[in-house]
Protein backbone atom coordinates (compact mmCIF):
# COMPACT_ATOMS: atom_id res chain seq x y z
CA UNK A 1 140.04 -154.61 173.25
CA UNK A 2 136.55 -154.27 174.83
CA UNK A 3 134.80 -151.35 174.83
CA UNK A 4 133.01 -151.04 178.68
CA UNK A 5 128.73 -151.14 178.41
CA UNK A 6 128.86 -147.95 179.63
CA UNK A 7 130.64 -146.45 176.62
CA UNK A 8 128.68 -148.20 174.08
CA UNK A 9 125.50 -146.38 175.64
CA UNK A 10 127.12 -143.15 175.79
CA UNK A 11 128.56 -143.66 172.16
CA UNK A 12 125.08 -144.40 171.32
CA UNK A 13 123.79 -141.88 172.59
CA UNK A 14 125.85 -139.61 171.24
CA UNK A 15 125.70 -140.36 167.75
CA UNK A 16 121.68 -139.51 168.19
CA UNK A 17 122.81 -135.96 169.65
CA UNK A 18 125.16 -135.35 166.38
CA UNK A 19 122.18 -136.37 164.03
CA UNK A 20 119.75 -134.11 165.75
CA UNK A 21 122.17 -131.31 165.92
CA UNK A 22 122.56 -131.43 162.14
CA UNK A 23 119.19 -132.15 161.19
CA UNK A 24 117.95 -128.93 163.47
CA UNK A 25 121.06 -127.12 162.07
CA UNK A 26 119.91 -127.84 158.32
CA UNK A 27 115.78 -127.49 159.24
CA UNK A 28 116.38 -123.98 161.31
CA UNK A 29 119.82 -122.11 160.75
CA UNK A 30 119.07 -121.21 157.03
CA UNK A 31 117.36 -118.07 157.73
CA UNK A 32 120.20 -115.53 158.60
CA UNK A 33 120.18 -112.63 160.49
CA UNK A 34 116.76 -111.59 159.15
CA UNK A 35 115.06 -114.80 161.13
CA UNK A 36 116.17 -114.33 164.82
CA UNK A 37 113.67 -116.40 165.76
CA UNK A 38 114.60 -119.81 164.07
CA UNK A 39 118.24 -118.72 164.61
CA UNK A 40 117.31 -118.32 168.75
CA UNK A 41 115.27 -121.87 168.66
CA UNK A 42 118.33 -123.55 166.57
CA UNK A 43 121.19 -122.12 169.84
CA UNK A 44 118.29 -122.82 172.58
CA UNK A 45 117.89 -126.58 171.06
CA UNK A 46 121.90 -126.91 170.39
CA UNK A 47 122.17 -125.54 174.34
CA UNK A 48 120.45 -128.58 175.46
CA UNK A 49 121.98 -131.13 173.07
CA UNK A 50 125.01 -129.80 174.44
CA UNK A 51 123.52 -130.14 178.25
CA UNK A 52 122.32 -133.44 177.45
CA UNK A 53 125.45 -134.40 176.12
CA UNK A 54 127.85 -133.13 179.07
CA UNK A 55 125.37 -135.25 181.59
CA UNK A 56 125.64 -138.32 179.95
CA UNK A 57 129.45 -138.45 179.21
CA UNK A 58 131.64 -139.09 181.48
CA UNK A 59 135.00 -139.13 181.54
CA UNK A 60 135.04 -136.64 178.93
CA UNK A 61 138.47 -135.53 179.41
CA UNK A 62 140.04 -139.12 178.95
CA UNK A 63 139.25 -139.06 175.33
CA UNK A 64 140.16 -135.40 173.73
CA UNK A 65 140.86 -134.98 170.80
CA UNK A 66 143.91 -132.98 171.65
CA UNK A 67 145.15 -129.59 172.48
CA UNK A 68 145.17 -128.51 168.79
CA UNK A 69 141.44 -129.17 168.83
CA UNK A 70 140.71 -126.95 171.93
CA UNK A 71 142.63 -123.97 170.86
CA UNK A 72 140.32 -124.27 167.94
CA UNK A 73 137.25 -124.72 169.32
CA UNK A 74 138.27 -121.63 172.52
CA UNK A 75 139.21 -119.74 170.17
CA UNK A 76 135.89 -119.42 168.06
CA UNK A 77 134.21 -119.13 171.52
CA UNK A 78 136.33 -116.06 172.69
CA UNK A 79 137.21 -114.38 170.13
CA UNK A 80 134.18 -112.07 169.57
CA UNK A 81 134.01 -111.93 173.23
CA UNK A 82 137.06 -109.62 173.23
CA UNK A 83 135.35 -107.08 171.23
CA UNK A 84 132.85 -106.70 173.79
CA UNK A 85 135.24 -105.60 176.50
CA UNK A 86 134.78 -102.32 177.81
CA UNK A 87 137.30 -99.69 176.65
CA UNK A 88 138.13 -96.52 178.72
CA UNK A 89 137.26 -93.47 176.85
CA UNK A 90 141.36 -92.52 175.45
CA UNK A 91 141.86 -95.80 174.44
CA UNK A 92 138.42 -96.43 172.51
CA UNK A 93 138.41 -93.28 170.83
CA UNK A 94 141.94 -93.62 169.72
CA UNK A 95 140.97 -96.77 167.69
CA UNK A 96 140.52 -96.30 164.04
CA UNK A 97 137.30 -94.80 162.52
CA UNK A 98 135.89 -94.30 165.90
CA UNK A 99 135.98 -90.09 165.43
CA UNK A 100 132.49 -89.86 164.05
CA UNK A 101 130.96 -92.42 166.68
CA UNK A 102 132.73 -90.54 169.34
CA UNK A 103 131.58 -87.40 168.11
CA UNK A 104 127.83 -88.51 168.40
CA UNK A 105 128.54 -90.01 171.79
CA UNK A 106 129.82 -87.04 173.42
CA UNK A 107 126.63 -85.12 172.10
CA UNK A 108 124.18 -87.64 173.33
CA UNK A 109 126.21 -88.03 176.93
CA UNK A 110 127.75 -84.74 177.14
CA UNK A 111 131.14 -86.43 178.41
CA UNK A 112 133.27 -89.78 176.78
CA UNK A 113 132.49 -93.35 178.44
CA UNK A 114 133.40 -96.46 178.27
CA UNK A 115 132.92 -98.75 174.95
CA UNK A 116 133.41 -101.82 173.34
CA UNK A 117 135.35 -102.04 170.72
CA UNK A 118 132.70 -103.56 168.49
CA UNK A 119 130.54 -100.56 166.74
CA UNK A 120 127.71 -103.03 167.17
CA UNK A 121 127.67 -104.99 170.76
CA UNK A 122 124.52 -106.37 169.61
CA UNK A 123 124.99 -107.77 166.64
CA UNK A 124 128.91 -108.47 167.69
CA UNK A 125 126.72 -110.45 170.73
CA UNK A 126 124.73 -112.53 168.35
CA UNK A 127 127.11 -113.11 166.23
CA UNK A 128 128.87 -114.94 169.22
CA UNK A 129 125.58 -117.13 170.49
CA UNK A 130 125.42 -118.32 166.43
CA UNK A 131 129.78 -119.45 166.60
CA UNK A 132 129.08 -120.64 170.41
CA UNK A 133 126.57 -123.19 169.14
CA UNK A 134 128.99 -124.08 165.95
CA UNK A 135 131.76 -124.64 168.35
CA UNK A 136 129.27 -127.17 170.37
CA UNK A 137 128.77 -129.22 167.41
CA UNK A 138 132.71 -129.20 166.66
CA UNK A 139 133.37 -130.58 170.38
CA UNK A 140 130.05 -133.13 169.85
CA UNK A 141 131.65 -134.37 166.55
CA UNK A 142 135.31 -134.13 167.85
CA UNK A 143 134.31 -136.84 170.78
CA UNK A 144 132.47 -139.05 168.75
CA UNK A 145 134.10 -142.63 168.89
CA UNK A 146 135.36 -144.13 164.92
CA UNK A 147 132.66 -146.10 164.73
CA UNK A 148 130.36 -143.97 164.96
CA UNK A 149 131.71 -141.08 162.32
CA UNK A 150 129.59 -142.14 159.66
CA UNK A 151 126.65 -140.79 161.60
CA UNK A 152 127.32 -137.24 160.68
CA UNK A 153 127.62 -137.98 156.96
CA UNK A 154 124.02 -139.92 157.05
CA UNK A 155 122.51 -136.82 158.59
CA UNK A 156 123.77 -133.91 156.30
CA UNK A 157 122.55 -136.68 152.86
CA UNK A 158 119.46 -136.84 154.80
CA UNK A 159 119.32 -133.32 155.14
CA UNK A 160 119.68 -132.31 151.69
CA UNK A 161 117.81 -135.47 150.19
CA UNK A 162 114.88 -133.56 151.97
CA UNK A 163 116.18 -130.00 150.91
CA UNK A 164 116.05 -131.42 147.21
CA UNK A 165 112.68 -132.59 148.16
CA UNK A 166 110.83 -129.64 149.06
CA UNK A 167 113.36 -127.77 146.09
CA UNK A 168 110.96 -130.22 143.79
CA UNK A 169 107.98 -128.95 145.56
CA UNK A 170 109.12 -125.69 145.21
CA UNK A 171 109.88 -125.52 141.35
CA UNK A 172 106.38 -127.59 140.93
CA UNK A 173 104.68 -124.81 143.14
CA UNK A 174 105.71 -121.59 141.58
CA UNK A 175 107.25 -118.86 143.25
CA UNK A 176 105.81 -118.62 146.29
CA UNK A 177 105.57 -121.89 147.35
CA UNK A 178 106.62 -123.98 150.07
CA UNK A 179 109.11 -121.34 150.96
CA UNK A 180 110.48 -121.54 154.44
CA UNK A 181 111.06 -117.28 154.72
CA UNK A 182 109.34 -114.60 153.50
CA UNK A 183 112.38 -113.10 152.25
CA UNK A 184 113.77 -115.72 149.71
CA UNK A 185 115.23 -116.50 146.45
CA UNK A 186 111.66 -117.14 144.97
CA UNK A 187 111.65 -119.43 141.51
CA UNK A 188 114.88 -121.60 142.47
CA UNK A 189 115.44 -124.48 144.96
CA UNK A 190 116.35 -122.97 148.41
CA UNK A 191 114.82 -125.56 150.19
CA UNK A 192 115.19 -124.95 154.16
CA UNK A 193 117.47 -122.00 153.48
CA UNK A 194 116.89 -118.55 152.61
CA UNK A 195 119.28 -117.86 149.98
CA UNK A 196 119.95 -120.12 147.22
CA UNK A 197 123.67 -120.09 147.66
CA UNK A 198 123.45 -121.75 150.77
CA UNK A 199 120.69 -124.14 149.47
CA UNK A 200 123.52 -124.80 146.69
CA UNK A 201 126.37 -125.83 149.38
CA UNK A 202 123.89 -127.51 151.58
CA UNK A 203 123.40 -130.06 148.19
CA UNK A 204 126.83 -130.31 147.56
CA UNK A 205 127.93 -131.23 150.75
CA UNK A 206 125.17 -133.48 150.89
CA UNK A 207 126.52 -135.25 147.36
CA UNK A 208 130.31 -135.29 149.16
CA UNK A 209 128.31 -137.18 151.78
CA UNK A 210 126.66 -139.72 149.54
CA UNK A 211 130.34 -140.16 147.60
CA UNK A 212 132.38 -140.79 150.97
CA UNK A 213 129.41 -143.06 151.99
CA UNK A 214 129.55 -145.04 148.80
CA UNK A 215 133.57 -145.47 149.20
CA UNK A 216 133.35 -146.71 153.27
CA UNK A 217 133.35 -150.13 153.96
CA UNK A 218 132.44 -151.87 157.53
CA UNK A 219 134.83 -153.83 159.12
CA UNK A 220 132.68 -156.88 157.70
CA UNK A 221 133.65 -155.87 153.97
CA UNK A 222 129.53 -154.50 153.07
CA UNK A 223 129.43 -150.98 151.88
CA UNK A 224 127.97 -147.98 154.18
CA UNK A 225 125.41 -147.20 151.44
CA UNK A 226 125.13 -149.38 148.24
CA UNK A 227 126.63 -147.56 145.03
CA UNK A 228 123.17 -147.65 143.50
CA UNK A 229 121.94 -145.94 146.19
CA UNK A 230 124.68 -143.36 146.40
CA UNK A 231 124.57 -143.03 142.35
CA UNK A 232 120.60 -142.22 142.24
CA UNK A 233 121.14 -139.75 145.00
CA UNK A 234 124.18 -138.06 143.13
CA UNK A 235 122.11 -137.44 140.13
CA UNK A 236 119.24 -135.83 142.48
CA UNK A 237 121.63 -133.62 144.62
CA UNK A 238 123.49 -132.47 141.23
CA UNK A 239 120.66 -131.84 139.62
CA UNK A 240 119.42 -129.82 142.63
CA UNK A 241 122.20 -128.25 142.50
CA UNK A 242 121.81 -127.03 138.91
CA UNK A 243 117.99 -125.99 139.76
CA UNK A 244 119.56 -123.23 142.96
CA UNK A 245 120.95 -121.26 140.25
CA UNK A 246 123.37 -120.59 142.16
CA UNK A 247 126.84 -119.96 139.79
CA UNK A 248 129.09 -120.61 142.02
CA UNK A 249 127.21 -123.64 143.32
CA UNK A 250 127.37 -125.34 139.86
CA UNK A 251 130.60 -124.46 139.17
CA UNK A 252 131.49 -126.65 142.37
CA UNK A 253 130.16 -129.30 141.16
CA UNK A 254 133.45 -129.96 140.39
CA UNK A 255 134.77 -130.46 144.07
CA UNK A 256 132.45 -133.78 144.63
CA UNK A 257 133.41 -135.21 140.78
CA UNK A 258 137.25 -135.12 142.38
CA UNK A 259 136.14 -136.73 145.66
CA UNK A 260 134.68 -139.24 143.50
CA UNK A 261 137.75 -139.73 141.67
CA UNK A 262 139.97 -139.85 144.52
CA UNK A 263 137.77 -142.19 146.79
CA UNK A 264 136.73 -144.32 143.91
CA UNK A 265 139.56 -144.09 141.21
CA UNK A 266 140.20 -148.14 142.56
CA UNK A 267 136.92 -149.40 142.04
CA UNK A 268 136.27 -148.85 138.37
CA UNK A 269 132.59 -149.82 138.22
CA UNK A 270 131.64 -147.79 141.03
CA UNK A 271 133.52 -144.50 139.70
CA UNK A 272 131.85 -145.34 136.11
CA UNK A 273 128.88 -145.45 137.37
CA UNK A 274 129.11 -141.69 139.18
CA UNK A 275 130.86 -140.36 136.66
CA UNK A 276 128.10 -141.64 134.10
CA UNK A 277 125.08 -139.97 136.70
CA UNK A 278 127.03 -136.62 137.03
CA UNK A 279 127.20 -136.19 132.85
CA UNK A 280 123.35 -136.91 132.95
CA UNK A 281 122.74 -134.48 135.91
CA UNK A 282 124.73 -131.98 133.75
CA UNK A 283 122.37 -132.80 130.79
CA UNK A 284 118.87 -132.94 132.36
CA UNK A 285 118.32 -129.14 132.61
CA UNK A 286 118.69 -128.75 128.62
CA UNK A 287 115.42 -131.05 128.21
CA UNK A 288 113.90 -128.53 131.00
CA UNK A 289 113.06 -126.18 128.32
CA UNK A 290 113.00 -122.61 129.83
CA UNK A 291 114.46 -124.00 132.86
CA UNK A 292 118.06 -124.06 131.26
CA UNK A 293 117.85 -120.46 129.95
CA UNK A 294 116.89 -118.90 133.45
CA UNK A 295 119.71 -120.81 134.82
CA UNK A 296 121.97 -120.09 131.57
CA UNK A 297 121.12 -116.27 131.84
CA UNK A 298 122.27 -116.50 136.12
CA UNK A 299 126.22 -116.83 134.50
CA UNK A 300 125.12 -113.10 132.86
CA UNK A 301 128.24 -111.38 134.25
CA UNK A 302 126.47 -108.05 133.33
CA UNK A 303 124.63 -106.27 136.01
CA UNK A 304 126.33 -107.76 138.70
CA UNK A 305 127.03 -105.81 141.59
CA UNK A 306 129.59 -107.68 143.35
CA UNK A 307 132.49 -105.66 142.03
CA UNK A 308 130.84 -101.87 143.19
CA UNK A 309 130.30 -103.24 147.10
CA UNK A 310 133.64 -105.30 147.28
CA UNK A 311 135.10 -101.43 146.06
CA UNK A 312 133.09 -99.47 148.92
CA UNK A 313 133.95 -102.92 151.50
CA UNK A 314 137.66 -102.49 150.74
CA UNK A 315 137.78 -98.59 151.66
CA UNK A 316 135.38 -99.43 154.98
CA UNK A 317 138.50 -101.73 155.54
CA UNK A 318 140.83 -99.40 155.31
CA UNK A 319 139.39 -96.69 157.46
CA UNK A 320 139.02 -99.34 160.65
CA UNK A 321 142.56 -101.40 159.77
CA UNK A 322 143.89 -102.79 161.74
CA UNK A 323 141.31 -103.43 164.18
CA UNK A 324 138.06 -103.81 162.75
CA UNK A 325 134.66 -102.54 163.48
CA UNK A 326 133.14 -105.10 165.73
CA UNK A 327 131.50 -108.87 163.95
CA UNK A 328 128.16 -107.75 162.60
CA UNK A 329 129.26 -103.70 161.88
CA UNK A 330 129.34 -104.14 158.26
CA UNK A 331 126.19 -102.66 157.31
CA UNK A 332 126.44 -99.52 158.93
CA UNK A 333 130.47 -99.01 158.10
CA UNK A 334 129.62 -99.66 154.37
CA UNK A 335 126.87 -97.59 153.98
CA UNK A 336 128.74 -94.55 155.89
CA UNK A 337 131.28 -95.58 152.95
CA UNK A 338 129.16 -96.02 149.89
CA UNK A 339 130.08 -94.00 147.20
CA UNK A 340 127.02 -91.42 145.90
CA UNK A 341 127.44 -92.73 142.30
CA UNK A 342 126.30 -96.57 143.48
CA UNK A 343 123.37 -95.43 146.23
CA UNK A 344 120.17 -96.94 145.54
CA UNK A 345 117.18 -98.04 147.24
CA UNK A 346 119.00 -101.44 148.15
CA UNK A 347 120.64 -102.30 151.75
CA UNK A 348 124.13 -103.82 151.12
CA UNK A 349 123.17 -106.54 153.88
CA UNK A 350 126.63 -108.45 153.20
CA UNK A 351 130.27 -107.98 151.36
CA UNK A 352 129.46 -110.99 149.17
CA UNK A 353 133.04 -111.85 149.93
CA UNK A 354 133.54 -113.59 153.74
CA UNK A 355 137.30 -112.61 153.93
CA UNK A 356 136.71 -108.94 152.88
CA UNK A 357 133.76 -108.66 155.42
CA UNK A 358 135.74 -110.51 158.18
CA UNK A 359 138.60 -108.37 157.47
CA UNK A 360 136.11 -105.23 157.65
CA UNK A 361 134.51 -106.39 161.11
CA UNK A 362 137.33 -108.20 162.77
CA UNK A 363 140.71 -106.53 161.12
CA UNK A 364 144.13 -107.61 161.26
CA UNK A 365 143.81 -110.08 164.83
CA UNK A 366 140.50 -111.81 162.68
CA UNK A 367 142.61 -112.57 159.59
CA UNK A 368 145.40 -114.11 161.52
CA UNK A 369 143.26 -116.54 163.46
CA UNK A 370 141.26 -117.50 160.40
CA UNK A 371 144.61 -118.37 158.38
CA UNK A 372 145.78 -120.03 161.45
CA UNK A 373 142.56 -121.74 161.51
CA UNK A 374 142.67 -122.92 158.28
CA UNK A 375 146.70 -123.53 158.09
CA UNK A 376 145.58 -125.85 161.40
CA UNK A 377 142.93 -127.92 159.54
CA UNK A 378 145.03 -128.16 156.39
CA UNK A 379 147.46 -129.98 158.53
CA UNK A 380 144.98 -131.92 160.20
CA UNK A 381 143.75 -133.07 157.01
CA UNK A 382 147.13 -134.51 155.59
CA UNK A 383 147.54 -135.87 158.48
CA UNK A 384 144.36 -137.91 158.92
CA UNK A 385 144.60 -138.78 155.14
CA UNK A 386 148.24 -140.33 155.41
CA UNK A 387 147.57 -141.63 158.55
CA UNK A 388 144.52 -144.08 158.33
CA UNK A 389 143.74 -144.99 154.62
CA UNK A 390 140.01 -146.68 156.30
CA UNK A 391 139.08 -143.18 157.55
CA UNK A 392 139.66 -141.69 154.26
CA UNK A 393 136.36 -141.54 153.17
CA UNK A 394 134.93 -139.92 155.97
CA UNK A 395 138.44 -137.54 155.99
CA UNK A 396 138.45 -136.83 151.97
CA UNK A 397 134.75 -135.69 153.03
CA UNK A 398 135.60 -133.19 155.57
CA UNK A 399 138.19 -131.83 153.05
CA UNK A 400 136.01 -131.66 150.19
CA UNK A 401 133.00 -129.84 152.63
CA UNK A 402 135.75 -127.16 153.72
CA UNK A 403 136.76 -126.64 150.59
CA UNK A 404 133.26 -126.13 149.37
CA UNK A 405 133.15 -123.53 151.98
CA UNK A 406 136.08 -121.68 151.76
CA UNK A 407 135.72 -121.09 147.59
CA UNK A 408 132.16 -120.29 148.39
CA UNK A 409 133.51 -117.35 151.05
CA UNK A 410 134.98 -116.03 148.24
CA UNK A 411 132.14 -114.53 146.33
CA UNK A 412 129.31 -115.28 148.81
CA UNK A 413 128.86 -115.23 152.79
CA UNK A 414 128.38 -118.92 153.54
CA UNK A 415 129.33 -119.34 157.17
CA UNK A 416 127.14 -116.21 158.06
CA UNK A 417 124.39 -119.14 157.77
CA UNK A 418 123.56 -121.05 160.70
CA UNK A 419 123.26 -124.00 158.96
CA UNK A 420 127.02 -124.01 156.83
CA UNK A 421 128.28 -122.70 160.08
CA UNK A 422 127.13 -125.94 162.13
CA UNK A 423 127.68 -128.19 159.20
CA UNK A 424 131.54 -126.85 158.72
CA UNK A 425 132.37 -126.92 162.08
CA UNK A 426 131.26 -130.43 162.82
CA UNK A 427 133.15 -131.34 159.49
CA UNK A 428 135.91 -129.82 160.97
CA UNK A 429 135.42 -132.20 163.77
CA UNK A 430 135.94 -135.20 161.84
CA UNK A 431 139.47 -134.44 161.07
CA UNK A 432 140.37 -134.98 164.71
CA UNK A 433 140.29 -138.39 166.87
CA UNK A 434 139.66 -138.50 170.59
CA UNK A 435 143.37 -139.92 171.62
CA UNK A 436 142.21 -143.12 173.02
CA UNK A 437 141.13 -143.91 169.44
CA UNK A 438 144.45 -142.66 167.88
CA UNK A 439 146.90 -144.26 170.16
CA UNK A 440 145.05 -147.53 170.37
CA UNK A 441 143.06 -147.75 167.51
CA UNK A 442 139.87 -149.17 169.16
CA UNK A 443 137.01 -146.88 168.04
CA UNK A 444 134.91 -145.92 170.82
CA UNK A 445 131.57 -147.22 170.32
């Protein structure tokens, strides 16, 4: 079946809103909180990708991706919304862990008003505007026609190929060089990023990328990106990897080896030849000479302070369960909650656990959605996967990025970066198909 002129140029144009959306994503997002102003220029140029977008396609509503796919995407968009409705004065102050706020309240005002529920409408406000312009690039991604999926995998290897590039400048440079924030993880890759966590995930997903690219095939029989190609830019991104010190980066390592298994276990000379790259990546650091001891001494379990804040996290949980203190109250709520014995001269900026911190901020109602979220996506991944073996590639990468994410959350804060947070939700995106795509098979664009 023809696809109409019109579509093609839409499709087209499109694709070159997706790449620009991840490129800015992975160039400005990597900051956090303490950049507002890279985070601000990141949602002002997503708002008019997004504008740009909406004027040139039209017809949108012909080709969605489904009605699982928008009670995703609204529900990421309202959610923190609904802490930021006003409360009358009984029903506020009746809400868990509220006394003390109250308290201070009714001696600044002299009488009970009405709140938010959020403890922090500012930050719960921000926090929005940074999942507003994730949900953007899920919709962007979510439209985009089969053709044109690859798109977003060749713009996240770009964008970490040039994160291990300036990672190389930065190890050659010392400690102070070519950083893109003042506050950084100085003496290790972090690239664009801040923190060299999210420099590590940025890498892997960018090796996932190179792996699914490697494994596609055009319709023609050629490969997306020649295995030599994809093999030289495993070793770089692996060794990249190695260089974050990050631990729970390298340990995931082992997330793209499996998609490389699974995508390649057919083609035997291919999946040698990744295999072979990834033992050498894993061997390069011990000819780095000092190199492998700072990273050896970063799996030093002692001194870690992980445990002590995930303690104090857990009883700020309690006292605001089941509702939460707002998206964005964790700093004050913890440090109301540290214990005397663990004060220092340190701000705990972060749980260094997502789930514990979401479950802090957005209680009971927050957990729920994100294991519905995830249940959802699960299913949409099986789904894909047993559905259209060609798309597995590009669907055994969106697993393989989520998954990186969601071990991540488990010791780190991941999605709290503008950057993972784009680059997971438009992953997301790939695991659904506009219907006209589905039902006919004819890839739009």
């Amino acid at each position: 079946m023809a696809v109409p002129e019109q579509q093609h140029d839409f499709s087209g144009r499109q694709a070159v809103i997706v790449a620009a959306i991840v490129l800015c994503a992975v160039f400005l997002g990597g900051g956090g909180s303490p950049a507002p102003d890279a985070e601000l220029l990141l949602q002002l140029i997503i708002a008019a990708l997004a504008a740009a977008w909406v004027w040139w396609g039209h017809g949108l509503s012909r080709r969605s991706p489904g009605p699982l796919f928008t009670a995703i995407v609204v529900a990421m968009a309202i959610f923190p919304l609904l802490q930021l409705i006003p409360l009358p004065p009984g029903t506020w102050e009746a809400l868990p862990g509220r006394t003390t706020s109250a308290a201070a309240l009714e001696l600044a005002r002299g009488e009970g008003g009405w709140e938010p529920l959020s403890l922090t409408p500012h930050a719960t406000l921000a926090a929005w505007l940074a999942i507003l312009s994730a949900a953007v690039g899920m919709v962007v991604v979510g439209h985009l026609g089969s053709r044109r999926r690859h798109i977003v995998l060749l713009a996240i290897l770009g964008g970490a190929g040039l994160t291990a590039v300036v990672g190389a400048f930065q190890l050659a440079g010392g400690e102070s060089a070519w950083r893109a924030y003042t506050a950084s993880h100085r003496g290790w890759i972090t690239g664009f990023m801040a923190n060299r966590n999210a420099a590590a995930d940025v890498l892997l997903i960018g090796l996932c990328a190179a792996i699914a690219l490697a494994a596609s095939h055009r319709r023609d029989g050629t490969a997306r990106l020649p295995r030599g190609m994809a093999a030289a830019l495993c070793v770089i991104l692996a060794v990249a990897v190695i260089f974050t010190g990050s631990r729970t980066g390298i340990a995931l390592l082992l997330v793209p080896a499996i998609l490389a298994w699974v995508l390649l276990r057919e083609k035997r000379r291919g999946l040698g030849v990744v295999a072979a790259l990834f033992a050498v990546a894993a061997l390069v650091p011990t000819f780095a000479g000092s190199a492998l001891g700072r990273v050896g001494d970063r799996f030093a379990v002692a001194g870690d302070f992980r445990a002590e804040l995930w303690r104090d996290a857990a009883f700020a949980t309690g006292q605001f369960w089941p509702v939460g203190g707002g998206i964005g109250s964790f700093v004050p709520a913890v440090i109301a909650a540290e214990r005397l014995e663990v004060v220092d001269a340190t701000q705990p900026n972060r749980a260094h656990n997502d789930y514990l911190e979401f479950a802090l901020e957005a209680g009971l109602p927050g957990l729920l959605l994100v294991a519905a979220i995830m249940l959802a996506l699960a299913w949409q991944f099986v789904r894909r996967w047993c559905a259209d073996p060609t798309q597995r590639p590009i669907t055994g990468f969106a697993g393989a990025t989520l998954a990186i994410v969601a071990l991540h959350s488990a010791v780190d804060y991941p999605l709290r970066s503008m950057t993972l947070a784009c680059l997971a939700a438009m992953t997301a995106g790939l695991l659904f198909v506009p219907r006209r795509d589905d039902r006919s098979g004819v890839a739009a664009g």
